[in-house]
N, C-alpha and C. Protein backbone atom coordinates (compact mmCIF):
# COMPACT_ATOMS: atom_id res chain seq x y z
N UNK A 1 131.17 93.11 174.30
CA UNK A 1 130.18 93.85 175.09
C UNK A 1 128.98 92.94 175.35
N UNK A 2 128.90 92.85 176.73
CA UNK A 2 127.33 91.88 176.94
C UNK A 2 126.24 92.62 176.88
N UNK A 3 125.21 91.66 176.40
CA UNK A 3 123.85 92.76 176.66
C UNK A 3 123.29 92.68 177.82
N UNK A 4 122.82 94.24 178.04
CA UNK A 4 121.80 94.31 179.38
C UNK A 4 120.98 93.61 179.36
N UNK A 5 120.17 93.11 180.44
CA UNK A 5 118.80 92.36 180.82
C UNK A 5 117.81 92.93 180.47
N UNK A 6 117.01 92.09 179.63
CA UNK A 6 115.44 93.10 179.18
C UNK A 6 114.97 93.67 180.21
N UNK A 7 113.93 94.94 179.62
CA UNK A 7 113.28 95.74 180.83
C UNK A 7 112.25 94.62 181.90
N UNK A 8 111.95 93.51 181.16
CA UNK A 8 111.28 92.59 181.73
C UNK A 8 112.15 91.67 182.50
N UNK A 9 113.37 92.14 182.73
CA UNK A 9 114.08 90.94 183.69
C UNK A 9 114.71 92.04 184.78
N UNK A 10 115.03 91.58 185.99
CA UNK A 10 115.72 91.73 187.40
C UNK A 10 117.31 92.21 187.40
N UNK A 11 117.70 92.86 188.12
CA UNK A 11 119.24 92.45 187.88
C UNK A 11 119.81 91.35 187.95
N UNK A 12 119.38 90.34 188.56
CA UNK A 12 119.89 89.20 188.64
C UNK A 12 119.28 88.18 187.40
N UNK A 13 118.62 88.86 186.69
CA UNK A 13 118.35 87.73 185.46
C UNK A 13 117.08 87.60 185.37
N UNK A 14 116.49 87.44 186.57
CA UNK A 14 115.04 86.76 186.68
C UNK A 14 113.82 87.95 186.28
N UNK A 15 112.89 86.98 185.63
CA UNK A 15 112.06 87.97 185.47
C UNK A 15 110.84 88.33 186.33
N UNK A 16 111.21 89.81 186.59
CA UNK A 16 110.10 90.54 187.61
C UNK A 16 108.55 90.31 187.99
N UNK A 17 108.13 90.10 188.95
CA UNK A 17 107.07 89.61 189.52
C UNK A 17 105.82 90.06 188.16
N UNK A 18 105.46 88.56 187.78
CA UNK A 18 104.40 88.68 186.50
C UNK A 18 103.28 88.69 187.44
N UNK A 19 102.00 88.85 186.68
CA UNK A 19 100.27 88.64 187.26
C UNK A 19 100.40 87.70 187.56
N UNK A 20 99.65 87.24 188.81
CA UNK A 20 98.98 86.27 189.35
C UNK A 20 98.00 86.38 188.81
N UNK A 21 97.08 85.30 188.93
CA UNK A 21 95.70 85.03 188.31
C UNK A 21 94.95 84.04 188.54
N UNK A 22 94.27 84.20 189.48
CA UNK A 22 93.20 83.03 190.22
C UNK A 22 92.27 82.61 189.01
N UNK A 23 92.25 81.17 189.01
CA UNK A 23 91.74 80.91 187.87
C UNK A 23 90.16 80.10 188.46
N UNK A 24 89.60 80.51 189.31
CA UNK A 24 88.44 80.78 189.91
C UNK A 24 88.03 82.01 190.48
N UNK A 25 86.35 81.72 190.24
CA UNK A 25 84.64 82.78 190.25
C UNK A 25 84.49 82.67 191.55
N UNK A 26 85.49 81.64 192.99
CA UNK A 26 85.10 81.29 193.71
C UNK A 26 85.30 82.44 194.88
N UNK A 27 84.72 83.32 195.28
CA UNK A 27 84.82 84.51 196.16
C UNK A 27 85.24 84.07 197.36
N UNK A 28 84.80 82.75 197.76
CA UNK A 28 86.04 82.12 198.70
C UNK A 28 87.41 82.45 198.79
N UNK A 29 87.79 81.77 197.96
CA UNK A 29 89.00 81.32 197.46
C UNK A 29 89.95 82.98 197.16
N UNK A 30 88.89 83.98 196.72
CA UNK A 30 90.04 85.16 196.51
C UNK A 30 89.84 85.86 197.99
N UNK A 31 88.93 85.38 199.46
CA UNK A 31 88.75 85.78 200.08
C UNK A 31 89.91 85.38 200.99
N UNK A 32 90.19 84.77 200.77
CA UNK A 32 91.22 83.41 201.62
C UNK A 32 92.55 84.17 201.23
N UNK A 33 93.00 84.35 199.81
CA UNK A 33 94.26 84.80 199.76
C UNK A 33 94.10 86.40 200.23
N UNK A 34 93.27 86.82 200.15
CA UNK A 34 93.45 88.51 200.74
C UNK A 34 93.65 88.17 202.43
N UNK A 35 93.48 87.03 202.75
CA UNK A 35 93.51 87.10 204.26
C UNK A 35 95.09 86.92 204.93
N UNK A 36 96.11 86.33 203.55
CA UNK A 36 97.28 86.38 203.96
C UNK A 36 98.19 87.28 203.09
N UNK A 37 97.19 88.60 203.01
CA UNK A 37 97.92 89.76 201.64
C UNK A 37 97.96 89.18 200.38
N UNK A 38 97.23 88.48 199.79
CA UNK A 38 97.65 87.99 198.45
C UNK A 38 96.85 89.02 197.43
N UNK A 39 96.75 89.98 196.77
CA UNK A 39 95.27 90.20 195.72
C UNK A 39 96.07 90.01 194.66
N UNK A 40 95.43 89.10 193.90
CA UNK A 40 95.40 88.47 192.62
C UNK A 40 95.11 89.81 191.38
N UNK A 41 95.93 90.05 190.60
CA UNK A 41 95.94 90.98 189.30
C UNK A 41 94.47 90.94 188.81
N UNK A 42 94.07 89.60 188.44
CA UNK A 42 93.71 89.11 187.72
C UNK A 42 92.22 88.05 188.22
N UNK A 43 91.48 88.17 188.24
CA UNK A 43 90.22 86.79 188.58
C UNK A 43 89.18 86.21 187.47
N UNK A 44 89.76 85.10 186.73
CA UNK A 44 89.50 84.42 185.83
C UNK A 44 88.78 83.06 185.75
N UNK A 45 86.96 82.83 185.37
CA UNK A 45 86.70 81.61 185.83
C UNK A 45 87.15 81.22 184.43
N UNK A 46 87.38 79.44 185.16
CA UNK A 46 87.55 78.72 184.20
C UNK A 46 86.62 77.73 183.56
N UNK A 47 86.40 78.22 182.29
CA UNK A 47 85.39 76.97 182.12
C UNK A 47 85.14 75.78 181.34
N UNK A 48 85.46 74.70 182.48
CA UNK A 48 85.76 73.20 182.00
C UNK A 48 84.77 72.20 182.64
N UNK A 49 84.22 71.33 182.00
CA UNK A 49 83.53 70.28 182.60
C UNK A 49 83.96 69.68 183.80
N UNK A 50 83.56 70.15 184.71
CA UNK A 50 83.97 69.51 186.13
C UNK A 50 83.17 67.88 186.68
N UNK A 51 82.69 67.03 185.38
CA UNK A 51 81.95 66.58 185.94
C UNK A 51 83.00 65.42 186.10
N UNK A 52 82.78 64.10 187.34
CA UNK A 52 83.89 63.05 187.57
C UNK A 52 83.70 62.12 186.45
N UNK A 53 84.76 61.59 185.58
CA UNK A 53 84.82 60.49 184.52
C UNK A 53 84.14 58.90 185.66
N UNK A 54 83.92 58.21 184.52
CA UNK A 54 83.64 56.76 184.73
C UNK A 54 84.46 56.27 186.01
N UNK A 55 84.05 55.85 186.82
CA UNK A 55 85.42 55.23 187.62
C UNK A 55 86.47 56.24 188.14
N UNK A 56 86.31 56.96 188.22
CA UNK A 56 87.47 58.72 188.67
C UNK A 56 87.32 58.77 190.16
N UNK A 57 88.13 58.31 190.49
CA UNK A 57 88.38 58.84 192.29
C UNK A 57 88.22 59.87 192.56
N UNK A 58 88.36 60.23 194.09
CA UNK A 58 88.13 61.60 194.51
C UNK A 58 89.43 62.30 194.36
N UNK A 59 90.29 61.46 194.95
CA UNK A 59 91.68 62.34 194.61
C UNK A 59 92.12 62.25 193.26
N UNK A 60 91.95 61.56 192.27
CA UNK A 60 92.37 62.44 190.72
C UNK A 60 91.61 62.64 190.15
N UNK A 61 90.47 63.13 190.70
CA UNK A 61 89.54 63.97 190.86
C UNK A 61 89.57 65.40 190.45
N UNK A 62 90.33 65.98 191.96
CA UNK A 62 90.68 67.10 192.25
C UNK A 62 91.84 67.74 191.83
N UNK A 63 92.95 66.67 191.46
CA UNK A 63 94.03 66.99 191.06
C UNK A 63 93.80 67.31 189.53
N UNK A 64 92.94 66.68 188.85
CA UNK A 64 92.96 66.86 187.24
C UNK A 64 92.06 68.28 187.07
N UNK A 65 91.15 68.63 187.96
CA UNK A 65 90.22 69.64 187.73
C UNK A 65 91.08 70.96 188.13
N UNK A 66 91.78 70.73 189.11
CA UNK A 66 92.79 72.15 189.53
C UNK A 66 93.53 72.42 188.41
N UNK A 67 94.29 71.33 187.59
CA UNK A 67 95.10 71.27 186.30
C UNK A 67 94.58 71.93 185.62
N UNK A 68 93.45 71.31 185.26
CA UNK A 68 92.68 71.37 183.95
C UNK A 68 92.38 73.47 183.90
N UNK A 69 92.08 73.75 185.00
CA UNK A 69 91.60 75.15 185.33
C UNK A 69 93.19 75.90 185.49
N UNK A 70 94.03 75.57 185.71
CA UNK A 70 95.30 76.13 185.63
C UNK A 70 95.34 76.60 184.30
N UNK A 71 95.81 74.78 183.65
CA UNK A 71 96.50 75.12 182.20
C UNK A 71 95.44 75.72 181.17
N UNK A 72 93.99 75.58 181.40
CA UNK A 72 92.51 76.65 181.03
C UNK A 72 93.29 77.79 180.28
N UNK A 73 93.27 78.80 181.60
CA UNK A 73 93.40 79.81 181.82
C UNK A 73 95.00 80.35 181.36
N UNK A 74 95.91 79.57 181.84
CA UNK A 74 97.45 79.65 181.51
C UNK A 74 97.86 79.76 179.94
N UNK A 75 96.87 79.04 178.98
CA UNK A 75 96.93 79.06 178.13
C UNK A 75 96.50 80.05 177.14
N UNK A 76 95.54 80.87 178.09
CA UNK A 76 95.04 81.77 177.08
C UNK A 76 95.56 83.85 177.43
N UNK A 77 96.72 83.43 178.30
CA UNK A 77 97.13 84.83 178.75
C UNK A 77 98.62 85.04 177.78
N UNK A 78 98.36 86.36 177.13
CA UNK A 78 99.70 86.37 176.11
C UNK A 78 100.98 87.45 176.64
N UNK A 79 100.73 87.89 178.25
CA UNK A 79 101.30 88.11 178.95
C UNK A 79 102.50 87.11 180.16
N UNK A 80 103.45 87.54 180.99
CA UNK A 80 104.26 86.75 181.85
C UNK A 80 102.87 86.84 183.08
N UNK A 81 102.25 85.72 183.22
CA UNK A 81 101.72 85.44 183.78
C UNK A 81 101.68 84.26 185.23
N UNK A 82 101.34 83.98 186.67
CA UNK A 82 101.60 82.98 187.25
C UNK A 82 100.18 82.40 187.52
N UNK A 83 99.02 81.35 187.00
CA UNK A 83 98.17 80.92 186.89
C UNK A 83 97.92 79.87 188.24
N UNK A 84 96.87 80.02 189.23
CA UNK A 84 96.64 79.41 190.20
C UNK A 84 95.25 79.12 190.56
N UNK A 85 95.41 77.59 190.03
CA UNK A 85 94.14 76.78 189.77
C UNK A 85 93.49 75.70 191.37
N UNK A 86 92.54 75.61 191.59
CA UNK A 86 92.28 74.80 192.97
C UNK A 86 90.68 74.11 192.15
N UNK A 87 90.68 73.33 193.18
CA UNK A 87 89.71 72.18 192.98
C UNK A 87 89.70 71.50 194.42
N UNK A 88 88.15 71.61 195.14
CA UNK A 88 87.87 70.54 196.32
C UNK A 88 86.59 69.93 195.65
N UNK A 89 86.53 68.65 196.64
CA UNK A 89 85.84 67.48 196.57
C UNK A 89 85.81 67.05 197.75
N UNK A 90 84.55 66.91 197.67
CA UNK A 90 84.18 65.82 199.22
C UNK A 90 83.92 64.32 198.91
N UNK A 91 84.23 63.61 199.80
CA UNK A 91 84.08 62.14 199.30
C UNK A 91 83.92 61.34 201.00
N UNK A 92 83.00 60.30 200.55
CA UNK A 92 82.89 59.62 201.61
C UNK A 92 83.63 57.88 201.15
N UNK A 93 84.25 57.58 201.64
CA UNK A 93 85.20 56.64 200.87
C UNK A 93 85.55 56.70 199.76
N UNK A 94 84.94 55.80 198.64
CA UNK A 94 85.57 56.00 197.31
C UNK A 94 83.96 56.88 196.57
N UNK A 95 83.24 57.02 197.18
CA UNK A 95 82.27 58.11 197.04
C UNK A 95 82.43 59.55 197.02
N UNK A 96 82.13 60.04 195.88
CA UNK A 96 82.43 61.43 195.42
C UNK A 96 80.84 62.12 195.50
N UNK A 97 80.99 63.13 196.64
CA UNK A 97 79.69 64.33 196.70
C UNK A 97 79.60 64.89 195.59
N UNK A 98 78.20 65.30 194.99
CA UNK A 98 78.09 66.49 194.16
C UNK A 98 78.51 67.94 195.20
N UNK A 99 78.26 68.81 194.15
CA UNK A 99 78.24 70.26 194.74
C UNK A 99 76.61 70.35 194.78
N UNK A 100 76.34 70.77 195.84
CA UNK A 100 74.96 70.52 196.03
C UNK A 100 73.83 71.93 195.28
N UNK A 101 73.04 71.75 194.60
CA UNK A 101 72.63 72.65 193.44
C UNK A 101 70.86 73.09 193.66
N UNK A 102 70.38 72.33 194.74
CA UNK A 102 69.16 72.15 195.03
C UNK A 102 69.28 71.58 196.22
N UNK A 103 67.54 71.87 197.16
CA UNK A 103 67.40 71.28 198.66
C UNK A 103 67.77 69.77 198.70
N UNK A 104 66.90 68.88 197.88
CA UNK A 104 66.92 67.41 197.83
C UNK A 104 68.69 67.17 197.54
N UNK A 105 69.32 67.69 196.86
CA UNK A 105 70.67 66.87 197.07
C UNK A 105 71.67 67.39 198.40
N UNK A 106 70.97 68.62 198.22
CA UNK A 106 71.72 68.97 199.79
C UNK A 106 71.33 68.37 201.36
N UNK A 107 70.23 68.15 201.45
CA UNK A 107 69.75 67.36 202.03
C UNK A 107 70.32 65.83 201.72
N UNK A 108 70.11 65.25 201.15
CA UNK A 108 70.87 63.87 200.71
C UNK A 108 72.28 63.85 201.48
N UNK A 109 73.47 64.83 200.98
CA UNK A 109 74.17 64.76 201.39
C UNK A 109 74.44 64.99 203.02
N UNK A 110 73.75 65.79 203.65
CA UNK A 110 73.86 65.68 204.64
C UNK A 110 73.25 64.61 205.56
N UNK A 111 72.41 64.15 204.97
CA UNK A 111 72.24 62.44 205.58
C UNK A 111 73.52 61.55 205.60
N UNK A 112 73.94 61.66 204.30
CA UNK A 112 75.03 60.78 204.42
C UNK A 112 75.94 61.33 205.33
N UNK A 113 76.38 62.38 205.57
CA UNK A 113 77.82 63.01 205.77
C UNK A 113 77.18 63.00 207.94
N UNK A 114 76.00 63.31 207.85
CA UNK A 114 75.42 62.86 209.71
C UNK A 114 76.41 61.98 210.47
N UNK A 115 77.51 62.34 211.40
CA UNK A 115 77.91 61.30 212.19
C UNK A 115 79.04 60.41 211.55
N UNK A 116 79.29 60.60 210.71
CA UNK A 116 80.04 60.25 209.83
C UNK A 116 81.39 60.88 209.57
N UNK A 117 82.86 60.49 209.42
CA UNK A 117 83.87 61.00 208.98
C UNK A 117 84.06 61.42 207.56
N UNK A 118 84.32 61.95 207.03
CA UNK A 118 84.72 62.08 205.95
C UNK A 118 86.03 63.01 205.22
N UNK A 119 86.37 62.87 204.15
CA UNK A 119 87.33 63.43 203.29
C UNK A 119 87.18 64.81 202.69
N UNK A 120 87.95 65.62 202.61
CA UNK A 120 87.88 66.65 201.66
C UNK A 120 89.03 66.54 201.46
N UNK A 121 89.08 66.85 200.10
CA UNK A 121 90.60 66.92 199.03
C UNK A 121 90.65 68.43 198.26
N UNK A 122 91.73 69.32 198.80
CA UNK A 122 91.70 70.57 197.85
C UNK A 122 93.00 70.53 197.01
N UNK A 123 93.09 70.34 195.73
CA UNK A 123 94.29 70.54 194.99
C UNK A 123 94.39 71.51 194.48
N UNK A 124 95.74 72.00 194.32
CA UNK A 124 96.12 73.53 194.26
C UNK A 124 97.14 73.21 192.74
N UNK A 125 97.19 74.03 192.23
CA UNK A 125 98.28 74.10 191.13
C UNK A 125 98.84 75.49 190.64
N UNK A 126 99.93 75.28 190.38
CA UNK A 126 100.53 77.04 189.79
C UNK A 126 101.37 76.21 188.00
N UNK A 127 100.47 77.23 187.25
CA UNK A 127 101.08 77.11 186.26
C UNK A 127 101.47 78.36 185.34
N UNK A 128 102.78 78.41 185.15
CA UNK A 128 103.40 79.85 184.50
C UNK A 128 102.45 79.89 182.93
N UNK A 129 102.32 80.81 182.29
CA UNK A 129 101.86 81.62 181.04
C UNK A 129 103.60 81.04 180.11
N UNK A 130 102.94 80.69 178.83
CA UNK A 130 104.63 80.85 177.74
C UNK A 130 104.87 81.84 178.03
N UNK A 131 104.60 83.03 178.13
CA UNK A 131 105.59 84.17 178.18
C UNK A 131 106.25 84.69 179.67
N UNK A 132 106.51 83.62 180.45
CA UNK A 132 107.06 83.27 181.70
C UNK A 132 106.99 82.16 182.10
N UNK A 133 108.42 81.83 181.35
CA UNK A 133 108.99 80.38 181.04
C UNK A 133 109.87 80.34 182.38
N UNK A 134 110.42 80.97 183.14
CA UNK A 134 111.00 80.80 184.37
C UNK A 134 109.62 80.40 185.21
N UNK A 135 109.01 80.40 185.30
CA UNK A 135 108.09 80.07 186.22
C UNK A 135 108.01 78.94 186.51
N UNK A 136 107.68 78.15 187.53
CA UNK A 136 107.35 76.83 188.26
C UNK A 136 106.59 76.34 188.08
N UNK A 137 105.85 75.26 187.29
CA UNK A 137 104.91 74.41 187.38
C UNK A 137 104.79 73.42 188.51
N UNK A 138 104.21 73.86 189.52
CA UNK A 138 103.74 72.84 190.75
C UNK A 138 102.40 73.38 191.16
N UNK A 139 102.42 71.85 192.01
CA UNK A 139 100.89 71.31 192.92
C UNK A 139 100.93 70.55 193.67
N UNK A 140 99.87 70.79 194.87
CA UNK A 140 99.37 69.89 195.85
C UNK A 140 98.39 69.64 195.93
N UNK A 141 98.25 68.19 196.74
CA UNK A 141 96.80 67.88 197.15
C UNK A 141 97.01 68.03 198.85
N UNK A 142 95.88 68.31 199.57
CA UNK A 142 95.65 68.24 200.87
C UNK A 142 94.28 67.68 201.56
N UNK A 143 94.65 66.97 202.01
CA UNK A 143 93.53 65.89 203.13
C UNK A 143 93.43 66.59 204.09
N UNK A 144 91.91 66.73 204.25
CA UNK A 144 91.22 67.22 205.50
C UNK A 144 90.39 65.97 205.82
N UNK A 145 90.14 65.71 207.48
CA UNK A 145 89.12 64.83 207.71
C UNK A 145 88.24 65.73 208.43
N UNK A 146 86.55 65.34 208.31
CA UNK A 146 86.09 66.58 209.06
C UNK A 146 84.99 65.36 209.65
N UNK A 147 84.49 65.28 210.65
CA UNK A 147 83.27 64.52 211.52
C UNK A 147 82.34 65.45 211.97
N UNK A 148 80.90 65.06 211.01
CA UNK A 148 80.07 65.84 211.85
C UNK A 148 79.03 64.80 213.02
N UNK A 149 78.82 65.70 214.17
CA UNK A 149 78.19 64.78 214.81
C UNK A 149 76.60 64.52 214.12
N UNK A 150 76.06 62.90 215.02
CA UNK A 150 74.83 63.06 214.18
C UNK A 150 73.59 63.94 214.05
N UNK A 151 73.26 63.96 212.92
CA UNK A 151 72.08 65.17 212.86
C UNK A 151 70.75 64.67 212.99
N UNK A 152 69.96 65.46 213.79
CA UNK A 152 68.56 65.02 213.70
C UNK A 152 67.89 65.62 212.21
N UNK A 153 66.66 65.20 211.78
CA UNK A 153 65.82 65.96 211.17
C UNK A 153 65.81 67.38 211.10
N UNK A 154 65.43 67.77 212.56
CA UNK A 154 65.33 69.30 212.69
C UNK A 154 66.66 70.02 212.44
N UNK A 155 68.06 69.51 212.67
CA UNK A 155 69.03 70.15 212.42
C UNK A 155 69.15 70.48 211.19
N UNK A 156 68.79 69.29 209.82
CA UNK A 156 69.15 69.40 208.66
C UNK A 156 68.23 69.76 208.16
N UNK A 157 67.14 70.33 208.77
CA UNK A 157 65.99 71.51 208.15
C UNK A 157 66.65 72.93 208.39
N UNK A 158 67.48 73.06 209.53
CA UNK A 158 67.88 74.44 209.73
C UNK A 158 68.97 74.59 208.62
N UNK A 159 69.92 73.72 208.87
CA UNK A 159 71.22 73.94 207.87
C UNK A 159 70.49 73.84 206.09
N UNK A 160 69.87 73.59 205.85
CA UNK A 160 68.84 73.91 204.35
C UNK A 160 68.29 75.26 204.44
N UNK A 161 67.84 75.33 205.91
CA UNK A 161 66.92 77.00 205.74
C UNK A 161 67.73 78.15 205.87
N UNK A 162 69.08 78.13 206.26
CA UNK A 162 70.17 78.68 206.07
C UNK A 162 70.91 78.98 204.49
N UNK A 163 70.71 78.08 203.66
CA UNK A 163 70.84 78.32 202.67
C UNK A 163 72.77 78.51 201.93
N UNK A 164 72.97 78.66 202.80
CA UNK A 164 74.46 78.69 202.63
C UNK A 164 75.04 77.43 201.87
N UNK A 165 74.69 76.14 201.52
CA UNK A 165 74.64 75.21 200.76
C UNK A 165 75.15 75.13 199.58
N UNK A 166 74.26 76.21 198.89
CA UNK A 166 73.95 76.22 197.29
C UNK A 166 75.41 76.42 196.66
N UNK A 167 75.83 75.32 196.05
CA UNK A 167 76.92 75.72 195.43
C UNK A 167 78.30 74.72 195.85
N UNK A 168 77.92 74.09 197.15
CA UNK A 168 79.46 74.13 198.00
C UNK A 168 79.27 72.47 197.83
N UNK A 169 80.42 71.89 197.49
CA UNK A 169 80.78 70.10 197.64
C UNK A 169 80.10 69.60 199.02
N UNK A 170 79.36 68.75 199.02
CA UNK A 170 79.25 68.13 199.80
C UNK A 170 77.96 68.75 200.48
N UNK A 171 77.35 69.87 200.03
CA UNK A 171 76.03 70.39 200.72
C UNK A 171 76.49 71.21 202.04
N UNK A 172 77.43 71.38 202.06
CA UNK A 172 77.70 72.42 203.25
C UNK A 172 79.11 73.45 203.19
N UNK A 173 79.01 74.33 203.76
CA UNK A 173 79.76 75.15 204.55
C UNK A 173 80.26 75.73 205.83
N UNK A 174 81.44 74.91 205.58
CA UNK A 174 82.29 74.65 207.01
C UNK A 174 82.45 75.99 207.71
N UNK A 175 82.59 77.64 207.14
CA UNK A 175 82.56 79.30 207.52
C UNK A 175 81.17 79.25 207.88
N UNK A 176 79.85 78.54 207.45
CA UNK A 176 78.66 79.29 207.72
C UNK A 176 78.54 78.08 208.95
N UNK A 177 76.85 77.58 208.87
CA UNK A 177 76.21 77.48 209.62
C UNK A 177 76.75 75.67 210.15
N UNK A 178 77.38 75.28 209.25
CA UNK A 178 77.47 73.88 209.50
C UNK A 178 78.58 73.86 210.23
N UNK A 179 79.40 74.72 210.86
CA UNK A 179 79.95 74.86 211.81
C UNK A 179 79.97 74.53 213.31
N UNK A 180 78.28 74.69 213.55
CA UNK A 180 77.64 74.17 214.72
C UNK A 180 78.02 72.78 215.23
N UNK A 181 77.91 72.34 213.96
CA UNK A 181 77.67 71.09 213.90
C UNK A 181 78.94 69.57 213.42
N UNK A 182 80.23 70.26 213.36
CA UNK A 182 80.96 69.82 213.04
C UNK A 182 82.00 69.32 214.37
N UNK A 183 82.10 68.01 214.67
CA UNK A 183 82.56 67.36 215.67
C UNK A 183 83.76 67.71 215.94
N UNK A 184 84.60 67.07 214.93
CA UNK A 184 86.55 67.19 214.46
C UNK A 184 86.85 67.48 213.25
N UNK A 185 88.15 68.38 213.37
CA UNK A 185 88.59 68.73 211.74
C UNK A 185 90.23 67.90 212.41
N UNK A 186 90.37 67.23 211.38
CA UNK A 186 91.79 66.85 211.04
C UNK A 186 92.42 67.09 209.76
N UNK A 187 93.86 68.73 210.10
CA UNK A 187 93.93 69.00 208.79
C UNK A 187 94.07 70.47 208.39
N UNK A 188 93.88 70.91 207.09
CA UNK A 188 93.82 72.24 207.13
C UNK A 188 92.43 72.85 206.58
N UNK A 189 91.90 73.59 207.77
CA UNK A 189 90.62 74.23 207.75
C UNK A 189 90.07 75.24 206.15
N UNK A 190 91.51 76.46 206.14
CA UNK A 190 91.27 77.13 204.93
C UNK A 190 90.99 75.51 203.63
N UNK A 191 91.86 74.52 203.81
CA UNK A 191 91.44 73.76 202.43
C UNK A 191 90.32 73.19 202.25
N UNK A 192 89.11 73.41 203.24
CA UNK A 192 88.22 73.03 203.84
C UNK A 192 87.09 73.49 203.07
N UNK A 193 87.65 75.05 203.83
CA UNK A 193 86.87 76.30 203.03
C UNK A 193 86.87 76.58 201.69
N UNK A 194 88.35 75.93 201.18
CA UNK A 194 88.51 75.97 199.41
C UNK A 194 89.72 76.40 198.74
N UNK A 195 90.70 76.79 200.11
CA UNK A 195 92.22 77.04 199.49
C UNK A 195 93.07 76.96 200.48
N UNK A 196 93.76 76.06 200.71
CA UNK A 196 95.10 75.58 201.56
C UNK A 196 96.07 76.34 201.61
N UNK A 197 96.16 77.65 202.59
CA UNK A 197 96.75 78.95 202.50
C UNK A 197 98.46 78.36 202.74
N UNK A 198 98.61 77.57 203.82
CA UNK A 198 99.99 77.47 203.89
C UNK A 198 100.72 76.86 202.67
N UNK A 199 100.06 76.03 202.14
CA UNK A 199 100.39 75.27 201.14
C UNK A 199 100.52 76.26 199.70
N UNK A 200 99.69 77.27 199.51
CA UNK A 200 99.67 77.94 198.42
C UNK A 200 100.83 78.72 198.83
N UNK A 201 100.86 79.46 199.62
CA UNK A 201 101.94 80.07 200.22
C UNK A 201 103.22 79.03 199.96
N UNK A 202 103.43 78.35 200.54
CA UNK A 202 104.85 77.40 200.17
C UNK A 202 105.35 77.59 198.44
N UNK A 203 103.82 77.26 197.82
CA UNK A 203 104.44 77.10 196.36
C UNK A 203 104.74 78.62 195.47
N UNK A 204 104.17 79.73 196.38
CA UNK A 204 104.12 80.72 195.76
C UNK A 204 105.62 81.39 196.25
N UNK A 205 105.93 80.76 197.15
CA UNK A 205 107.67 81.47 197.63
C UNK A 205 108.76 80.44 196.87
N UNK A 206 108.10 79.37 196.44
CA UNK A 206 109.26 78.39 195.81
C UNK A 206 109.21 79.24 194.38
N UNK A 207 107.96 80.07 193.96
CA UNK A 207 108.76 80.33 192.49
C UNK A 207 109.87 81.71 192.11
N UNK A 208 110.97 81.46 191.07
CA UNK A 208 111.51 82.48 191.16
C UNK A 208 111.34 83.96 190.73
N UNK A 209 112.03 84.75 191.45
CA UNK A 209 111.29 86.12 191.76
C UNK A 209 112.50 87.17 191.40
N UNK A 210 112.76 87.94 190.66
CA UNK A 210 113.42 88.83 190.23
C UNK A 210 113.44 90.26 191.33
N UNK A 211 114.28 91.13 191.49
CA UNK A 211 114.75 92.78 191.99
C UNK A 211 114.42 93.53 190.91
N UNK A 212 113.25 94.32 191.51
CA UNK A 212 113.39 94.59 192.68
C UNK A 212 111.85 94.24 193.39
N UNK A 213 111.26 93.58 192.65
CA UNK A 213 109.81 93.05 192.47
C UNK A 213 109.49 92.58 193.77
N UNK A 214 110.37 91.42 194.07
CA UNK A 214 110.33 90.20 195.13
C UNK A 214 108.99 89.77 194.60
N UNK A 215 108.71 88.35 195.67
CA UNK A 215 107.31 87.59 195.76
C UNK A 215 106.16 88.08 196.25
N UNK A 216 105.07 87.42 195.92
CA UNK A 216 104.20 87.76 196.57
C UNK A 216 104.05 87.84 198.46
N UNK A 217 104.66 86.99 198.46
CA UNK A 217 104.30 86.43 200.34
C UNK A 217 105.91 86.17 200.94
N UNK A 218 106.00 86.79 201.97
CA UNK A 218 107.61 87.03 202.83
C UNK A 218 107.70 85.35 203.38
C-alpha cells in the first residue's frame, strides 16, 4: 500500500503554492508587483548592512545585497515559504551612488549624473524557506542605461524642491519628477524604478507549483 501525499503536497507530488514574501520596506517594489497581480503574503524588511565593501563593484554589489536580504529573511520563516529579495544601485562607471539621505548629496549626485549616461543594476533573487525544499533558488541582474540631459542650476533646485529624492540610489526618481528630465532609457524601466517585472515574473513561473494551487503569474 503506498502512502498518500501530505496535506501539504499536490496530486502530482509538488508542494502547493507556499507564501511569497518580499523581503523589502520598499513600497515601490510591492507597488510594482501588484501592477502585474502579484500581492505578496507577506512584507518583510530586511535588515543588513547595505553599505559597499572596500573595492566592491556595482554589480556584486547588487547581487550580494539582493542575496544577503533573500537568505535574511528565508532563514528566519519556519513555514514553506518563497523569499524575494532585490537590490538597485546606480553607478557611474566603476563609481557607486549613495542613496541619497540629505539635499547636499542629492544634489551632488545630480551634478554628476547631468548629461551624463549612466548604469542602474537591479538584482532580484528567489530563495525557498527549509520547509520548501522543492523550491528554486535563482537570480538576476539587469542593466538599465538611463541619460539625463544636461541640467542647469535651476533644474536641480526644482528636482531637490520636489523632494522625491530622499531615499532613492542615485538622488532621483525615475516615476516622479526626474522624469522631465531624462533623455534615454536603455533597458527595463520597472528595474529602474526598483523591480524588473518581466524578469521576476520569468523566475516566479520557473518555480515548481503543485494542484490545485498553480503559480503566482499565468
Amino acid at each position: 500500500m503506498t502512502a498518500s501525499p501530505s496535506s501539504a503536497e499536490g496530486s502530482s507530488g509538488l508542494l502547493d503554492r507556499p507564501k511569497l514574501v518580499l523581503a523589502s520596506a520598499s513600497p515601490r517594489r510591492l507597488s510594482l508587483l501588484e501592477q502585474i497581480g502579484i500581492v505578496p503574503d507577506a512584507v518583510v524588511s530586511a535588515d543588513i548592512d547595505e553599505e559597499p565593501r572596500p573595492g566592491e563593484l556595482p554589480r556584486p554589489l547588487a547581487q550580494r545585497l539582493a542575496r544577503q536580504k533573500a537568505e535574511h529573511v528565508a532563514a528566519q520563516r519556519t513555514d514553506a515559504a518563497l523569499v524575494l529579495g532585490a537590490d538597485t544601485v546606480v553607478s557611474v562607471g566603476r563609481r557607486i551612488l549613495p542613496k541619497a539621505e540629505d539635499e547636499k548629496t542629492a544634489r551632488a549626485c545630480l551634478k554628476l549624473l547631468s548629461g551624463r549616461r549612466h548604469k542602474v543594476l537591479t538584482a532580484i533573487v528567489l530563495r525557498p524557506s527549509a520547509s520548501w525544499p522543492q523550491g528554486n533558488s535563482c537570480e538576476r541582474l539587469v542593466e538599465t542605461a538611463v541619460i539625463f540631459h544636461r541640467l542647469t542650476d535651476a533644474q536641480i533646485d526644482a528636482l531637490i524642491a520636489q523632494g522625491d529624492w530622499k531615499g532613492k540610489a542615485g538622488g532621483y526618481a525615475i516615476q516622479g519628477a526626474a522624469a522631465a528630465h531624462i533623455r534615454q532609457i536603455g533597458g527595463s524601466y520597472s528595474a529602474v524604478v526598483g523591480l524588473p517585472l518581466f524578469e521576476t515574473a520569468q523566475l516566479l513561473r520557473g518555480q515548481p507549483m503543485g494542484k490545485p494551487s498553480g503559480g503566482w503569474i499565468a
